[in-house]
PDB file of N, CA and C in Angstrom:
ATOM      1  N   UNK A   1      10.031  -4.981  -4.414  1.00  0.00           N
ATOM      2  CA  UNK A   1       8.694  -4.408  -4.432  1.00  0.00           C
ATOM      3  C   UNK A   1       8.765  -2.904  -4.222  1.00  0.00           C
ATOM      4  N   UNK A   2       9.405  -2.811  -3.319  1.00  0.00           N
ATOM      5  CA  UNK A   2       9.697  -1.215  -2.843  1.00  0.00           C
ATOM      6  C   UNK A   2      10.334  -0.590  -4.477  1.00  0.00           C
ATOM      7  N   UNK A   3      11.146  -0.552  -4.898  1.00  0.00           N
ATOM      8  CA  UNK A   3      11.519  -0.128  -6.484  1.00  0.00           C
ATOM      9  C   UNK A   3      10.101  -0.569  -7.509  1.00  0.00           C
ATOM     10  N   UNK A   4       8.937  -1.127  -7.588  1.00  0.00           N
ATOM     11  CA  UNK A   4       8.168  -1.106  -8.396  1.00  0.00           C
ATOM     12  C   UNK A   4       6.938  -0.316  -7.781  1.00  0.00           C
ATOM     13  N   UNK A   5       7.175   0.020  -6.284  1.00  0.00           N
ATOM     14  CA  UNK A   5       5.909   0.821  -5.894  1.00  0.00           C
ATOM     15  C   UNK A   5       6.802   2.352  -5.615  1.00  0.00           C
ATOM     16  N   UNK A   6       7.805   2.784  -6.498  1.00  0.00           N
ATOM     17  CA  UNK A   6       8.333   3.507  -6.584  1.00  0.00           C
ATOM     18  C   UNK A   6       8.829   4.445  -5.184  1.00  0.00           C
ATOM     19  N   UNK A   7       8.927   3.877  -3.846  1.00  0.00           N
ATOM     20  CA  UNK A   7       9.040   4.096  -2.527  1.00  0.00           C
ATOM     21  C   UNK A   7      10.267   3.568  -2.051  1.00  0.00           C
ATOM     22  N   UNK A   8      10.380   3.971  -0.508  1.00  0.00           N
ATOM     23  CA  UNK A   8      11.973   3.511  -0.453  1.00  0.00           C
ATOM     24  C   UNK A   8      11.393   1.846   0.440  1.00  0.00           C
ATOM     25  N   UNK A   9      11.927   1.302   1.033  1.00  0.00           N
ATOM     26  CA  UNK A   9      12.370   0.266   1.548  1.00  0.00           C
ATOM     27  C   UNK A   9      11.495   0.485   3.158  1.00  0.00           C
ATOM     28  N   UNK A  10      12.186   1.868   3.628  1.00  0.00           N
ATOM     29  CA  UNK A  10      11.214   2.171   5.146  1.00  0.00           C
ATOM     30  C   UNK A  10       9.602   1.997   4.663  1.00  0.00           C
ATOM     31  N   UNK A  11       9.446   2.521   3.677  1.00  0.00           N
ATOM     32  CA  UNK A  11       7.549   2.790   3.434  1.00  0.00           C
ATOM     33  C   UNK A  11       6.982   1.657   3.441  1.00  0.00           C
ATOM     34  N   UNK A  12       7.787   0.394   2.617  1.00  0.00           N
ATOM     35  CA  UNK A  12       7.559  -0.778   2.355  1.00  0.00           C
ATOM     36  C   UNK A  12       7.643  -1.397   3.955  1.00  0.00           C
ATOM     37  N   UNK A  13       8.182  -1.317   4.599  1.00  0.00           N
ATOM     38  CA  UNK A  13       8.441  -1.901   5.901  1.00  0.00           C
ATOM     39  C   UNK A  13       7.170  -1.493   6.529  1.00  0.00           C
ATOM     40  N   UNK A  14       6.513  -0.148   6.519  1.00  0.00           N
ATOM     41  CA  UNK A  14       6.019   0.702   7.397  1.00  0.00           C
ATOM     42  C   UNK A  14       4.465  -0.385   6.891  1.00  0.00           C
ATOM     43  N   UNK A  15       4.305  -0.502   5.515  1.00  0.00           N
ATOM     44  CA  UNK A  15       3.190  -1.425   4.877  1.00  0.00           C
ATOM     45  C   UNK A  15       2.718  -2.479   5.126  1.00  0.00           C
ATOM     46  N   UNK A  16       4.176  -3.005   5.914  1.00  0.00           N
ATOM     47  CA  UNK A  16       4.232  -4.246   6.227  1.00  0.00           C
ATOM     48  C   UNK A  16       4.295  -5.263   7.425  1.00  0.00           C
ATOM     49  N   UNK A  17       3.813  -3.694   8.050  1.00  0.00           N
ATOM     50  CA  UNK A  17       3.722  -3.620   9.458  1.00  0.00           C
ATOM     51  C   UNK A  17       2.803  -3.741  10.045  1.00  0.00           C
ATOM     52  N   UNK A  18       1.856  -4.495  10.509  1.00  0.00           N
ATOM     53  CA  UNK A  18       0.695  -4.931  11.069  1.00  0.00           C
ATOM     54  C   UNK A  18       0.171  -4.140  11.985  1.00  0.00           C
ATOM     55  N   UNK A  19       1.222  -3.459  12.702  1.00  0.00           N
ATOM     56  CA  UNK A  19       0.815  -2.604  14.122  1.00  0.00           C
ATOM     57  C   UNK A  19       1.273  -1.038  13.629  1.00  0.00           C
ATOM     58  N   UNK A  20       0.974  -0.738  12.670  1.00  0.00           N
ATOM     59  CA  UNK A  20       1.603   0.772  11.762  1.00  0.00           C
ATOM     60  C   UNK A  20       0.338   1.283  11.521  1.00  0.00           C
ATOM     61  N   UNK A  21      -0.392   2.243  12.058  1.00  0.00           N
ATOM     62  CA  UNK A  21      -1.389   2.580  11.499  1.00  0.00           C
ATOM     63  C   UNK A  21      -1.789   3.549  10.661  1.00  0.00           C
ATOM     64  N   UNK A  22      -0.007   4.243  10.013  1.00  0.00           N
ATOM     65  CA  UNK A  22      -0.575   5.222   9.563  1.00  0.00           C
ATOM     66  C   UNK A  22      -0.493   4.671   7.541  1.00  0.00           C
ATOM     67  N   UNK A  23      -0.934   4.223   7.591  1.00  0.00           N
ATOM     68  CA  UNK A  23      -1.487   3.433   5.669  1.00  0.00           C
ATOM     69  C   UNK A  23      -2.038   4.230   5.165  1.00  0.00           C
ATOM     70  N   UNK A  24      -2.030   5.005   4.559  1.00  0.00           N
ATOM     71  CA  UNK A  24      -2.791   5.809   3.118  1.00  0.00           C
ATOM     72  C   UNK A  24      -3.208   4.650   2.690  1.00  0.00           C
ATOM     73  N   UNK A  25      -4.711   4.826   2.062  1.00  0.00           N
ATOM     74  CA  UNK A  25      -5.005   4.567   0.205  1.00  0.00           C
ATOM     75  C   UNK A  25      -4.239   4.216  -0.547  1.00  0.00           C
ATOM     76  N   UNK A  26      -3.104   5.926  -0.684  1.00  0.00           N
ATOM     77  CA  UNK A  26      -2.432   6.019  -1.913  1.00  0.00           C
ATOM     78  C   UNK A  26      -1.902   4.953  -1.810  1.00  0.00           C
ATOM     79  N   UNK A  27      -0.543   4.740  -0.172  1.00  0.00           N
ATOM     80  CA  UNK A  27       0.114   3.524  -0.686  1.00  0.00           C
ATOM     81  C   UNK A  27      -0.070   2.357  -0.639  1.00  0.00           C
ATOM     82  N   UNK A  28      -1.309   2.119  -0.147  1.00  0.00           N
ATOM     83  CA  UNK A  28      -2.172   0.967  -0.499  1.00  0.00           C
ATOM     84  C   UNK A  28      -2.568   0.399  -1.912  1.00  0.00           C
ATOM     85  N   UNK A  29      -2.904   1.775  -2.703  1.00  0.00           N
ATOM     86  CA  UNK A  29      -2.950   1.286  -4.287  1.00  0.00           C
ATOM     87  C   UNK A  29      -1.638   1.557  -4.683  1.00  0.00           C
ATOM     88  N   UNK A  30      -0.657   1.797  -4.800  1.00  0.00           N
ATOM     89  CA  UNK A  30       0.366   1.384  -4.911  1.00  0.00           C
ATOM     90  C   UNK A  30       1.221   0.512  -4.811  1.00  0.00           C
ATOM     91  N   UNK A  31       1.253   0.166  -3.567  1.00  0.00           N
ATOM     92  CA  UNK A  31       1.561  -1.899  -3.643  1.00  0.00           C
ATOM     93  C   UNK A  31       0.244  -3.004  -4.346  1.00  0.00           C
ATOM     94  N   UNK A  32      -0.645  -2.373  -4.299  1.00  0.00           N
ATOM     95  CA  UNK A  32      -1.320  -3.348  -5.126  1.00  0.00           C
ATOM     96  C   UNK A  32      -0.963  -3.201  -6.684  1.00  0.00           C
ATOM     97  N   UNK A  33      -0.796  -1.958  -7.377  1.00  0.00           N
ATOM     98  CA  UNK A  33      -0.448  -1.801  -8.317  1.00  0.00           C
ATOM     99  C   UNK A  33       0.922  -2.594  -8.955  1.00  0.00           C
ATOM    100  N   UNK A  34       1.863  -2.608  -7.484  1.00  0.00           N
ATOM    101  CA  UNK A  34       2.886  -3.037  -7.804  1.00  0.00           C
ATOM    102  C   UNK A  34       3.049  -4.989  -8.067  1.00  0.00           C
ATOM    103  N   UNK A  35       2.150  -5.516  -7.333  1.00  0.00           N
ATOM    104  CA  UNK A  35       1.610  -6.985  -7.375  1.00  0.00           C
ATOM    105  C   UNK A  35       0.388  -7.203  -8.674  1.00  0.00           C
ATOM    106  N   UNK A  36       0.500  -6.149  -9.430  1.00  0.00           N
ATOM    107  CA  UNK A  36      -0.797  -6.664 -10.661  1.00  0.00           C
ATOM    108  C   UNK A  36      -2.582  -6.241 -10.172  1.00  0.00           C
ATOM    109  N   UNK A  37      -2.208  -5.631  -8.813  1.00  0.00           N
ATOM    110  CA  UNK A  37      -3.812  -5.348  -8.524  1.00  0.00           C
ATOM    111  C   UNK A  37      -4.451  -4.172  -8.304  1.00  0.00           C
ATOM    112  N   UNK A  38      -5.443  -4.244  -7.706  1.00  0.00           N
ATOM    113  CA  UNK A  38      -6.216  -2.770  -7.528  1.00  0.00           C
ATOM    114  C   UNK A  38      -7.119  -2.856  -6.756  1.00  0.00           C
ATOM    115  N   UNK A  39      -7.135  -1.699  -5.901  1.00  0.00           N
ATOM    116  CA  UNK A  39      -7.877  -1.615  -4.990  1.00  0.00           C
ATOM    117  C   UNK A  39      -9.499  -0.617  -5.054  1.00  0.00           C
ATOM    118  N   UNK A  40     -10.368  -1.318  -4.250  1.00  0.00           N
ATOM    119  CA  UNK A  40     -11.079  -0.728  -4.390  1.00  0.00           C
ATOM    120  C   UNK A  40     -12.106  -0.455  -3.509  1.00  0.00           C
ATOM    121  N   UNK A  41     -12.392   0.754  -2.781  1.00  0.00           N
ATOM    122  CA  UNK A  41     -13.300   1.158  -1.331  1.00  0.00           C
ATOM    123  C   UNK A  41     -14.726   1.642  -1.582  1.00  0.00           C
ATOM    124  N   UNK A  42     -15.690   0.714  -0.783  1.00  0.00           N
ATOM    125  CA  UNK A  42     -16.819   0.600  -1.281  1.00  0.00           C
ATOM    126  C   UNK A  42     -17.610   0.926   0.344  1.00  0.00           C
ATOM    127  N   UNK A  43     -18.160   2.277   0.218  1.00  0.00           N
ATOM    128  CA  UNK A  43     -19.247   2.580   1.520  1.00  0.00           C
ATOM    129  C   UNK A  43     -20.081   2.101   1.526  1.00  0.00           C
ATOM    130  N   UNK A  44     -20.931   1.495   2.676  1.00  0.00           N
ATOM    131  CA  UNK A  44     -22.308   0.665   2.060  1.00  0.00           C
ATOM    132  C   UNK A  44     -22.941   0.973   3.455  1.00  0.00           C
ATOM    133  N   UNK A  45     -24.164   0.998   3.072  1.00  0.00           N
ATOM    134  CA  UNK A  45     -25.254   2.128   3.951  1.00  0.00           C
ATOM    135  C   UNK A  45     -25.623   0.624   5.672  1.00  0.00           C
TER     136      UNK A  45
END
């Protein structure tokens, strides 16, 4: 996965880490990208 979300292996770990709080977006749509999906953030009043 880490080679299709074009990242190393630590980032993927860091993703995959439940208690890691520092997650971008970016590499949030990036592993989804890498599983066929997409993400998408919706503010609602």
């Amino acid at each position: 996965m880490a080679t299709k979300m074009h990242t190393s292996r630590a980032a993927l770990n860091r993703l995959l880490d439940a208690t890691d709080t520092s997650l971008t977006l970016t590499t949030l749509a990036s592993a989804a990208a890498a599983l066929g999906k997409r993400v998408r953030v919706e503010l609602a009043a």
